[in-house]
PDB file of N, CA and C in Angstrom:
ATOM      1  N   UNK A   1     -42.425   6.526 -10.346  1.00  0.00           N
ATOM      2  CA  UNK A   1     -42.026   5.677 -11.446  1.00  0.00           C
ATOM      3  C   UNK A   1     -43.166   4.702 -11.715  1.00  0.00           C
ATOM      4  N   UNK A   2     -43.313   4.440 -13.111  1.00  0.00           N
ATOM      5  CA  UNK A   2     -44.427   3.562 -13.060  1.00  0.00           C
ATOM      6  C   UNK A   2     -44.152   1.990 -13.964  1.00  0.00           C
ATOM      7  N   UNK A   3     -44.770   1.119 -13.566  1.00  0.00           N
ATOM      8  CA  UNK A   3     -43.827  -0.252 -13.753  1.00  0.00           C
ATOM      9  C   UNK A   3     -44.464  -0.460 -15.605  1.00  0.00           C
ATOM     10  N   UNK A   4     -43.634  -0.771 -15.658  1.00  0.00           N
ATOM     11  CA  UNK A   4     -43.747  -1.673 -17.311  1.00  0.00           C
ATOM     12  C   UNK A   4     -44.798  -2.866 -17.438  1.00  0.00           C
ATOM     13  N   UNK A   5     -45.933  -3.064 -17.791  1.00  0.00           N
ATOM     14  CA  UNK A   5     -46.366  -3.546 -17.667  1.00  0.00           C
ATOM     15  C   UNK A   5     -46.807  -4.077 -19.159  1.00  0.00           C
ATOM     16  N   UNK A   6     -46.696  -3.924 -19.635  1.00  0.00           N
ATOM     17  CA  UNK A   6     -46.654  -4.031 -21.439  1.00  0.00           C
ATOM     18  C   UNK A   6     -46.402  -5.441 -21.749  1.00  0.00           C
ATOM     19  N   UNK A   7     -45.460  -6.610 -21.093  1.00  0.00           N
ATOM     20  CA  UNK A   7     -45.203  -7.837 -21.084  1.00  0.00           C
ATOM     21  C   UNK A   7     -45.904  -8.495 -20.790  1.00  0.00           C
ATOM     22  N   UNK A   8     -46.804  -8.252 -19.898  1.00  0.00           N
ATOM     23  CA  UNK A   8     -48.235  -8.768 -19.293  1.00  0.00           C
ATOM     24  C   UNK A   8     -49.580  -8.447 -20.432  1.00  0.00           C
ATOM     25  N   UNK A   9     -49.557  -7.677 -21.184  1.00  0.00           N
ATOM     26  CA  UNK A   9     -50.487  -7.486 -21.923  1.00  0.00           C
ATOM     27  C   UNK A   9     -50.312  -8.617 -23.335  1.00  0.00           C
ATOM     28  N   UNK A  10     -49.037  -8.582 -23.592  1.00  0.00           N
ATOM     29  CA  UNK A  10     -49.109  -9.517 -25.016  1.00  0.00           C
ATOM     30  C   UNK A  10     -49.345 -11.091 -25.071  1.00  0.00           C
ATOM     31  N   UNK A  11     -49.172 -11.600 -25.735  1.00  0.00           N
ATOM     32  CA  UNK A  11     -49.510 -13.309 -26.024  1.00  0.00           C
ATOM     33  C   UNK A  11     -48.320 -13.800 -25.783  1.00  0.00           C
ATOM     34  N   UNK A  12     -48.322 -15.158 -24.816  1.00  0.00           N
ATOM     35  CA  UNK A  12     -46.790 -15.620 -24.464  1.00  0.00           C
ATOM     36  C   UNK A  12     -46.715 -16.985 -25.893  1.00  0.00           C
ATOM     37  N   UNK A  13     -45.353 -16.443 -26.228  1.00  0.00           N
ATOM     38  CA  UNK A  13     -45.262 -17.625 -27.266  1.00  0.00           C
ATOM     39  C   UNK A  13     -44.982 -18.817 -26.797  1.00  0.00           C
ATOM     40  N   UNK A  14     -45.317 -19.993 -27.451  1.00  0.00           N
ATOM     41  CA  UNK A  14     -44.921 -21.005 -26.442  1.00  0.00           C
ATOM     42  C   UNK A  14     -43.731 -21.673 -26.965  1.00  0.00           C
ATOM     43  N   UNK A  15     -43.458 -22.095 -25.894  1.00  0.00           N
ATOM     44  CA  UNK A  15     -41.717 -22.572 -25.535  1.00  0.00           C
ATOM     45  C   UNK A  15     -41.581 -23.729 -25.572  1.00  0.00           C
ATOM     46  N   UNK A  16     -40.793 -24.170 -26.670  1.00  0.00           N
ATOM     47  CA  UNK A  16     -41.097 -25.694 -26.387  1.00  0.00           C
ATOM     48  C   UNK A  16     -40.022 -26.072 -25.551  1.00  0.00           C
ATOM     49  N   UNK A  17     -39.957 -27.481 -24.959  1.00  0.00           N
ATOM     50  CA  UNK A  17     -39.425 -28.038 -23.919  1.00  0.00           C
ATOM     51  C   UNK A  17     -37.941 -28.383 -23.820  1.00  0.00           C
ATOM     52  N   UNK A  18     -37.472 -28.432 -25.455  1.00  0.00           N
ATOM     53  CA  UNK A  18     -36.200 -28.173 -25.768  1.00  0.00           C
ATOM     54  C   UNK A  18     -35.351 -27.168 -25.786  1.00  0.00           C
ATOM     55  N   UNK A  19     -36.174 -25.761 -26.196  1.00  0.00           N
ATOM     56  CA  UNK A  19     -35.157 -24.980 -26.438  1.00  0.00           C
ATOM     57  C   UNK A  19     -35.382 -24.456 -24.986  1.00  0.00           C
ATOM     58  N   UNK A  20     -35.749 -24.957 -24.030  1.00  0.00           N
ATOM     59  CA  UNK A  20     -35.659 -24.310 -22.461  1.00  0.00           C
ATOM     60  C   UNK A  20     -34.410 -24.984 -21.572  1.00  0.00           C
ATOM     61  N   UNK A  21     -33.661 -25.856 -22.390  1.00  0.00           N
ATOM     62  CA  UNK A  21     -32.518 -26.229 -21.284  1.00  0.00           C
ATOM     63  C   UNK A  21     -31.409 -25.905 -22.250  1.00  0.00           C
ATOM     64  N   UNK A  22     -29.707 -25.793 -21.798  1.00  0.00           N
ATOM     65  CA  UNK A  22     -29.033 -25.395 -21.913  1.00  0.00           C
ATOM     66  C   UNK A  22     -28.483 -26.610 -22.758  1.00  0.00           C
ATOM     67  N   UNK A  23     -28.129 -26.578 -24.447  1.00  0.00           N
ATOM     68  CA  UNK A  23     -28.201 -27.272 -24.960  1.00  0.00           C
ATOM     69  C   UNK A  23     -25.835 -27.629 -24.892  1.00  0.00           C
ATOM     70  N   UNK A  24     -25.318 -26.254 -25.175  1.00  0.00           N
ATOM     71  CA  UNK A  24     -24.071 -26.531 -25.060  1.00  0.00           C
ATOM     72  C   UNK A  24     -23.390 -25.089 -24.780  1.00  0.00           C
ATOM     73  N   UNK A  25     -22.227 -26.097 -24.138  1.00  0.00           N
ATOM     74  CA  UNK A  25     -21.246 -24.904 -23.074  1.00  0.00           C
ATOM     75  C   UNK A  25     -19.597 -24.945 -23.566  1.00  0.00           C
ATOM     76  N   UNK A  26     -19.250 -24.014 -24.120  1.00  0.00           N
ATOM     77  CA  UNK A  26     -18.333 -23.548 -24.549  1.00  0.00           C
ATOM     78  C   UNK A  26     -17.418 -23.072 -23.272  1.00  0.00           C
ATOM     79  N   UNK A  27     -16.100 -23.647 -22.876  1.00  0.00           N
ATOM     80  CA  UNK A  27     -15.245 -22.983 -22.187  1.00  0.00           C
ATOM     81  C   UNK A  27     -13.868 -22.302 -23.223  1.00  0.00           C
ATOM     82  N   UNK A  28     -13.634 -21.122 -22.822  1.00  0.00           N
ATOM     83  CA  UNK A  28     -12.793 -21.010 -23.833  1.00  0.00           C
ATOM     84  C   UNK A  28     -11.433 -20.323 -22.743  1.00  0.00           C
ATOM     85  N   UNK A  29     -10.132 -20.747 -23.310  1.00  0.00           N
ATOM     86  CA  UNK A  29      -9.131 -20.623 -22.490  1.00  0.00           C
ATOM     87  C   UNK A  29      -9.084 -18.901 -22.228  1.00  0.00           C
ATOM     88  N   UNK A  30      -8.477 -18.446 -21.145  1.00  0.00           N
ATOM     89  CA  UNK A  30      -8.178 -16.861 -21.393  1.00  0.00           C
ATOM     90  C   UNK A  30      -7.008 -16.921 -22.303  1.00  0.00           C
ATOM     91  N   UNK A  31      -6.969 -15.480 -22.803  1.00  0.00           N
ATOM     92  CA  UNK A  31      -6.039 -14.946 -23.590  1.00  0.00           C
ATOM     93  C   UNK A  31      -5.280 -14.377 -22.977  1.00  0.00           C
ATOM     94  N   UNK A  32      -3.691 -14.971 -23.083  1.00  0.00           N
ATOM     95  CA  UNK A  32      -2.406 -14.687 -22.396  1.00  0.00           C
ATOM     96  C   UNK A  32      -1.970 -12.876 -22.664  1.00  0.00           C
ATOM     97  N   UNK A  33      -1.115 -12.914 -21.768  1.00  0.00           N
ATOM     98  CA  UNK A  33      -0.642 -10.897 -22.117  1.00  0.00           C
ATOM     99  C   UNK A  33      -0.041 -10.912 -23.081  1.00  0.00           C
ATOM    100  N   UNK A  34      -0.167  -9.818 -23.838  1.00  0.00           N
ATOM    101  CA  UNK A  34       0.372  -9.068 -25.122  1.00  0.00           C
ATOM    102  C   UNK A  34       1.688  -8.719 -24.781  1.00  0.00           C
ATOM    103  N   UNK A  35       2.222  -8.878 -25.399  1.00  0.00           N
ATOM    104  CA  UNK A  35       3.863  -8.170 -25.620  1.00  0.00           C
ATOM    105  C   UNK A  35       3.855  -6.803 -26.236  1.00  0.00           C
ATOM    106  N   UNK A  36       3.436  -6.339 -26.889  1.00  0.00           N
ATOM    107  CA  UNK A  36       2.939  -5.061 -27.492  1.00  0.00           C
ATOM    108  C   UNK A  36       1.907  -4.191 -26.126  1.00  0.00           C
ATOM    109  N   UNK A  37       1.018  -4.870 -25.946  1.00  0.00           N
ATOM    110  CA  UNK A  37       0.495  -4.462 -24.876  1.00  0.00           C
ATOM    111  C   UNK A  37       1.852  -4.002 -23.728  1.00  0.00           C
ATOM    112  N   UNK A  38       1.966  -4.645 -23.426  1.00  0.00           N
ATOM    113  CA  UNK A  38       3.057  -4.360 -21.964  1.00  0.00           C
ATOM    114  C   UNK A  38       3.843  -3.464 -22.519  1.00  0.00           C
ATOM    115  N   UNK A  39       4.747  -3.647 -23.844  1.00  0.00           N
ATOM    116  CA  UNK A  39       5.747  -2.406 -24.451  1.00  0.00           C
ATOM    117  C   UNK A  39       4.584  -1.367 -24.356  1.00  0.00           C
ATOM    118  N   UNK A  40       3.590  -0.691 -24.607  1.00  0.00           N
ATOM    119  CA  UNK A  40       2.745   0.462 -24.592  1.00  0.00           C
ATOM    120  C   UNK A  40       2.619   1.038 -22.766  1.00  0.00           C
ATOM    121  N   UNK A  41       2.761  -0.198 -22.446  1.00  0.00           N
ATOM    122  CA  UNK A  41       2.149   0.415 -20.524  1.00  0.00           C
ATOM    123  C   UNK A  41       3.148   0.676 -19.729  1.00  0.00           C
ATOM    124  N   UNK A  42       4.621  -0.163 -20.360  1.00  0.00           N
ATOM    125  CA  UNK A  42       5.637   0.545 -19.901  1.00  0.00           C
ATOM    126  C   UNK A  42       5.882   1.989 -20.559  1.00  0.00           C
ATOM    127  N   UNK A  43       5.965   2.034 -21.792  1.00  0.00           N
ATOM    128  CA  UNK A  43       6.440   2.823 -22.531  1.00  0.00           C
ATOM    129  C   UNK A  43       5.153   3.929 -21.569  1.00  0.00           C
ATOM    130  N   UNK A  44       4.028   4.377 -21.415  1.00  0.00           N
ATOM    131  CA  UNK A  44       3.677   4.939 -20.692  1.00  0.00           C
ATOM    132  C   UNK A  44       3.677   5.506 -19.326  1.00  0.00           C
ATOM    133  N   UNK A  45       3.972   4.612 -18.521  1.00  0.00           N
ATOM    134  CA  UNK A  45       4.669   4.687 -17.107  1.00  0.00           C
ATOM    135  C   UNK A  45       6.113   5.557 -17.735  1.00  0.00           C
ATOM    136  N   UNK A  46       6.872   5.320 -18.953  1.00  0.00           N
ATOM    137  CA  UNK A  46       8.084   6.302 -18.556  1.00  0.00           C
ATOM    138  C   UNK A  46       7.362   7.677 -18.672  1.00  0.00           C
ATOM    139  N   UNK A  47       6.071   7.411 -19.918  1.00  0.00           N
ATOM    140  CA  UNK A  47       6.090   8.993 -20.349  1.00  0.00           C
ATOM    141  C   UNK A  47       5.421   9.816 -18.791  1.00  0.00           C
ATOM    142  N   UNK A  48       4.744   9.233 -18.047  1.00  0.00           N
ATOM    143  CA  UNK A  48       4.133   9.831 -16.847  1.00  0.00           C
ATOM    144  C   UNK A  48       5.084  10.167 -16.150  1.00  0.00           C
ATOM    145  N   UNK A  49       6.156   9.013 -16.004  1.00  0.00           N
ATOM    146  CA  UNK A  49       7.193   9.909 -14.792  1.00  0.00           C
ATOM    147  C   UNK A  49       7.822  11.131 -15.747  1.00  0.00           C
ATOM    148  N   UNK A  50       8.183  11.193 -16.604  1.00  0.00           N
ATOM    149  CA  UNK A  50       8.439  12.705 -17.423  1.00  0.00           C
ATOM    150  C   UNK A  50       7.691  13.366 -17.002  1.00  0.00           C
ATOM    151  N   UNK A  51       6.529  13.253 -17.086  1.00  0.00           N
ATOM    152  CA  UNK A  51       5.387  14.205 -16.919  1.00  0.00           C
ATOM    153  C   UNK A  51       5.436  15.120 -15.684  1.00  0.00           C
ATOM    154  N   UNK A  52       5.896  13.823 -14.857  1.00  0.00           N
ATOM    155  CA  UNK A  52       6.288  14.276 -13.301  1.00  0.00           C
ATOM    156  C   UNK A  52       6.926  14.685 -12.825  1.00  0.00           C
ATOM    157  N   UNK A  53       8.211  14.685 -13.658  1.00  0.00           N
ATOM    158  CA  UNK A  53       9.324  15.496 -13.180  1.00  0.00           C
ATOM    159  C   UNK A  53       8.933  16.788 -13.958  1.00  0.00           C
ATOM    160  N   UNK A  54       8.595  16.756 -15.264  1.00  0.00           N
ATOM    161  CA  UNK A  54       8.732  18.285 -15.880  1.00  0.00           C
ATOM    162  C   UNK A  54       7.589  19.051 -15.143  1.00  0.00           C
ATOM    163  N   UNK A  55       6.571  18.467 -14.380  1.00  0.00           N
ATOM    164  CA  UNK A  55       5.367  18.859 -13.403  1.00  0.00           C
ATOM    165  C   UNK A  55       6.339  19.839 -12.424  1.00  0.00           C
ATOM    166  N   UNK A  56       7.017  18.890 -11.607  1.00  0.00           N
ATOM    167  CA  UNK A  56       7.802  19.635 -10.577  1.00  0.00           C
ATOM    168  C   UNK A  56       8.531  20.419 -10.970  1.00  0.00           C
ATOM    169  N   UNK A  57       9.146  20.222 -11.975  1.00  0.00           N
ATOM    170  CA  UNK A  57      10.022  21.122 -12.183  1.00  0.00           C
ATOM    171  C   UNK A  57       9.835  22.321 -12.290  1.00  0.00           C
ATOM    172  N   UNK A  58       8.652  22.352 -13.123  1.00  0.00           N
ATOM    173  CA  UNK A  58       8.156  23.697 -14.047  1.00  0.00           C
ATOM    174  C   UNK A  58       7.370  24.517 -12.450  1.00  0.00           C
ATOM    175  N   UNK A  59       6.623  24.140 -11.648  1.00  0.00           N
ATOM    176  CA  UNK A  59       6.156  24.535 -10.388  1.00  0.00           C
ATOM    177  C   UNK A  59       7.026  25.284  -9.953  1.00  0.00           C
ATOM    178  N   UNK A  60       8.492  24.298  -9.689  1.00  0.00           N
ATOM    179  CA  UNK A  60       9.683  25.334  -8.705  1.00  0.00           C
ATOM    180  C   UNK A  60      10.048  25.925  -9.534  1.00  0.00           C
ATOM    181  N   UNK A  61      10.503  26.099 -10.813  1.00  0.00           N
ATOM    182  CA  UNK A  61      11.164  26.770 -11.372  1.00  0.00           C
ATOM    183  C   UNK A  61      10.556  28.495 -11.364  1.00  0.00           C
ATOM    184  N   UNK A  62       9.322  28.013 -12.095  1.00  0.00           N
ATOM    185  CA  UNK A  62       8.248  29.614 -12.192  1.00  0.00           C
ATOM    186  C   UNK A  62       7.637  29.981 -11.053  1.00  0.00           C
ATOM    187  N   UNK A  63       7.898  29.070 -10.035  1.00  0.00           N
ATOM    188  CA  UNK A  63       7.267  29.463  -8.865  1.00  0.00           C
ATOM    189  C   UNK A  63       5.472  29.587  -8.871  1.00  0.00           C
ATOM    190  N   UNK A  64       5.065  28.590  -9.545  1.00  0.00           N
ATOM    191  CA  UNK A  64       3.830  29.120  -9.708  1.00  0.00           C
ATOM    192  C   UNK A  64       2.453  28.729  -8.149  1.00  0.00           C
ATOM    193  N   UNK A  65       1.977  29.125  -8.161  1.00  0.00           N
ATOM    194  CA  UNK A  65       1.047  29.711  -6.617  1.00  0.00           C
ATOM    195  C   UNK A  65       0.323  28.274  -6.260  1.00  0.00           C
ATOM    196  N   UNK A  66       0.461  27.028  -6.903  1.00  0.00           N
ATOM    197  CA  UNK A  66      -0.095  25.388  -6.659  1.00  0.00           C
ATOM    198  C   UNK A  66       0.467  24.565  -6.387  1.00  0.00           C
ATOM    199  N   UNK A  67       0.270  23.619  -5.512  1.00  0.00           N
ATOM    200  CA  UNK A  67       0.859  22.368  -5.359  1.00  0.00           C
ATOM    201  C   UNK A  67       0.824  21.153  -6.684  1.00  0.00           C
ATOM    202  N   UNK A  68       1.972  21.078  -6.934  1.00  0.00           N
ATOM    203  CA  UNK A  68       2.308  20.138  -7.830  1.00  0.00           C
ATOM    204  C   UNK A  68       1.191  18.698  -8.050  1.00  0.00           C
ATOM    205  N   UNK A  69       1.164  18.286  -6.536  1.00  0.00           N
ATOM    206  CA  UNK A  69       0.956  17.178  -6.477  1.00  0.00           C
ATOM    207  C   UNK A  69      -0.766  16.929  -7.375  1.00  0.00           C
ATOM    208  N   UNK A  70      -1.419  18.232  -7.128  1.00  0.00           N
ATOM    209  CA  UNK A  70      -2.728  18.244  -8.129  1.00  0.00           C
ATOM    210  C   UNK A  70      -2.669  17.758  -9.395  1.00  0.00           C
ATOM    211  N   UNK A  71      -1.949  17.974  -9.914  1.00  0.00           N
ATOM    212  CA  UNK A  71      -1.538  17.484 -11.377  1.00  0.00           C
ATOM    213  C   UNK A  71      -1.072  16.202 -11.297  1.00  0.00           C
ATOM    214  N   UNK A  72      -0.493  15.606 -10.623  1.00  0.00           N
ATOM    215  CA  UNK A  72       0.340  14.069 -10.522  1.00  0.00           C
ATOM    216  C   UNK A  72      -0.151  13.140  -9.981  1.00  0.00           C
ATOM    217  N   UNK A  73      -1.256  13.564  -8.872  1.00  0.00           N
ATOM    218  CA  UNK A  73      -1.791  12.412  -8.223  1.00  0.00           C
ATOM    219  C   UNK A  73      -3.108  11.505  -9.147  1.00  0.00           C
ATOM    220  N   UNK A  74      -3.249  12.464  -9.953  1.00  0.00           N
ATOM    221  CA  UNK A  74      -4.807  12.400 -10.757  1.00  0.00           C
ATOM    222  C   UNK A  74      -4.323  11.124 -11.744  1.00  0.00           C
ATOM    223  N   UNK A  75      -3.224  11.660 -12.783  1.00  0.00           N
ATOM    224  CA  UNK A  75      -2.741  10.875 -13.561  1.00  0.00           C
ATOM    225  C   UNK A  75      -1.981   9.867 -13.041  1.00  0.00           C
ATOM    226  N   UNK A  76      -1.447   9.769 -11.795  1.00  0.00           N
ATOM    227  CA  UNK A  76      -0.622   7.928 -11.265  1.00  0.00           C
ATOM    228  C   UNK A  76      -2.053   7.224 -10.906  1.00  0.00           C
ATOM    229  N   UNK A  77      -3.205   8.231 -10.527  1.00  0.00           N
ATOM    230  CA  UNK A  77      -4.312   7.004  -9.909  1.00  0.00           C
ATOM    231  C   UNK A  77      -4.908   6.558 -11.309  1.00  0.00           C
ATOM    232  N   UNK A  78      -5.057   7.135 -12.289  1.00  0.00           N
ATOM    233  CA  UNK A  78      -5.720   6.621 -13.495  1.00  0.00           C
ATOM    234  C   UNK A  78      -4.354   5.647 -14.006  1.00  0.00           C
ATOM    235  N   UNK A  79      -3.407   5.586 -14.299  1.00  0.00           N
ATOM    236  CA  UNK A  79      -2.651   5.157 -14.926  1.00  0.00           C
ATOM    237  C   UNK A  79      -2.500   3.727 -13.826  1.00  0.00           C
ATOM    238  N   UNK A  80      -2.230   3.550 -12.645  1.00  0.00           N
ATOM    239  CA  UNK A  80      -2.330   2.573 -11.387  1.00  0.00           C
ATOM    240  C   UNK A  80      -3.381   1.699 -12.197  1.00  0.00           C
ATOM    241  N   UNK A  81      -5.242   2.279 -11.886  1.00  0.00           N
ATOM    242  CA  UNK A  81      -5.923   1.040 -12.416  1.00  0.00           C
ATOM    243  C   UNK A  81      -6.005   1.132 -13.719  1.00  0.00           C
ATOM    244  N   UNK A  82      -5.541   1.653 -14.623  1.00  0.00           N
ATOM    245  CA  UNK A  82      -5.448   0.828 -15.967  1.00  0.00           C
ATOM    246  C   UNK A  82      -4.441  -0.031 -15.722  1.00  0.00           C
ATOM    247  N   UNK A  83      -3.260  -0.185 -15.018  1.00  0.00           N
ATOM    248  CA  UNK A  83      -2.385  -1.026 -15.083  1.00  0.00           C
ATOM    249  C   UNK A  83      -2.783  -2.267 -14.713  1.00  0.00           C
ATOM    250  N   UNK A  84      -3.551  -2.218 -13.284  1.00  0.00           N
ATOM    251  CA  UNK A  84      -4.088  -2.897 -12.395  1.00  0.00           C
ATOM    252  C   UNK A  84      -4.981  -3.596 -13.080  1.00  0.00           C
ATOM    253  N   UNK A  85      -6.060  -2.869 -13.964  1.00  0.00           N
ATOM    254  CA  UNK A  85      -7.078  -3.823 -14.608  1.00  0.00           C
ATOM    255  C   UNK A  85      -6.605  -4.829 -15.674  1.00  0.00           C
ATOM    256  N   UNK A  86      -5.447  -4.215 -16.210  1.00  0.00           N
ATOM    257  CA  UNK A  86      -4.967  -5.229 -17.384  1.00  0.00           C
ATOM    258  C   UNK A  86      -3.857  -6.471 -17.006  1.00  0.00           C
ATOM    259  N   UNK A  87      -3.605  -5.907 -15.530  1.00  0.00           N
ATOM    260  CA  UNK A  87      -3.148  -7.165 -14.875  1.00  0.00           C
ATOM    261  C   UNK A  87      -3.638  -7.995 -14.220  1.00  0.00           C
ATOM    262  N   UNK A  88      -5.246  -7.921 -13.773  1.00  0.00           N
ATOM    263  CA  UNK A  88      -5.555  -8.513 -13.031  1.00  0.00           C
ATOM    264  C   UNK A  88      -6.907  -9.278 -13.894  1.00  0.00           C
ATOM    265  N   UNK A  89      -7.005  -8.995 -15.319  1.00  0.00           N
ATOM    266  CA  UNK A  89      -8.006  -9.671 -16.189  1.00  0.00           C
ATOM    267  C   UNK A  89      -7.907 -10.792 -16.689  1.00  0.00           C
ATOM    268  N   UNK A  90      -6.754 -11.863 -16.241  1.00  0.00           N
ATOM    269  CA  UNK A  90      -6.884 -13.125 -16.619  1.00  0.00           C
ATOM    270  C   UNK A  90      -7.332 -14.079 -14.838  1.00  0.00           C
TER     271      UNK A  90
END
């Protein structure tokens, strides 16, 4: 790999002494949970457990040659940290 050195070649502009300190700081409150939000993540959590039962179901029923759980574990761990991230972002 070879380093960048291109920053070292040009003319440094000069800086004046003001715009080098931190002139103002904005705190801004977090933004509380959505109500719409949460109706969507529940409303999702039901559609997954559907998912999960018609998963199992359809396995025993047709008897088909896989473990269920391939299909179910994938989608509760993705669905877990989306839950997780949108609960834990304030």
């Amino acid at each position: 790999m070879f380093a960048n050195l291109l920053p070292f070649l040009r003319r440094r502009s000069d800086i004046s002494s003001e715009g080098a300190f931190v002139q103002e700081v904005k705190i801004h409150r977090p933004v509380g949970r959505s109500k719409r939000s949460e109706f969507w993540i529940v409303l999702g959590w039901f559609l997954i457990g559907l998912k999960t039962w018609g998963t199992f179901w359809l396995v025993e029923n047709y008897q088909m040659p896989f473990n269920p759980w391939w299909i179910v574990l994938p989608t509760l761990f993705a669905a877990t940290v989306c839950t997780w991230i949108y609960l834990r972002r304030n």
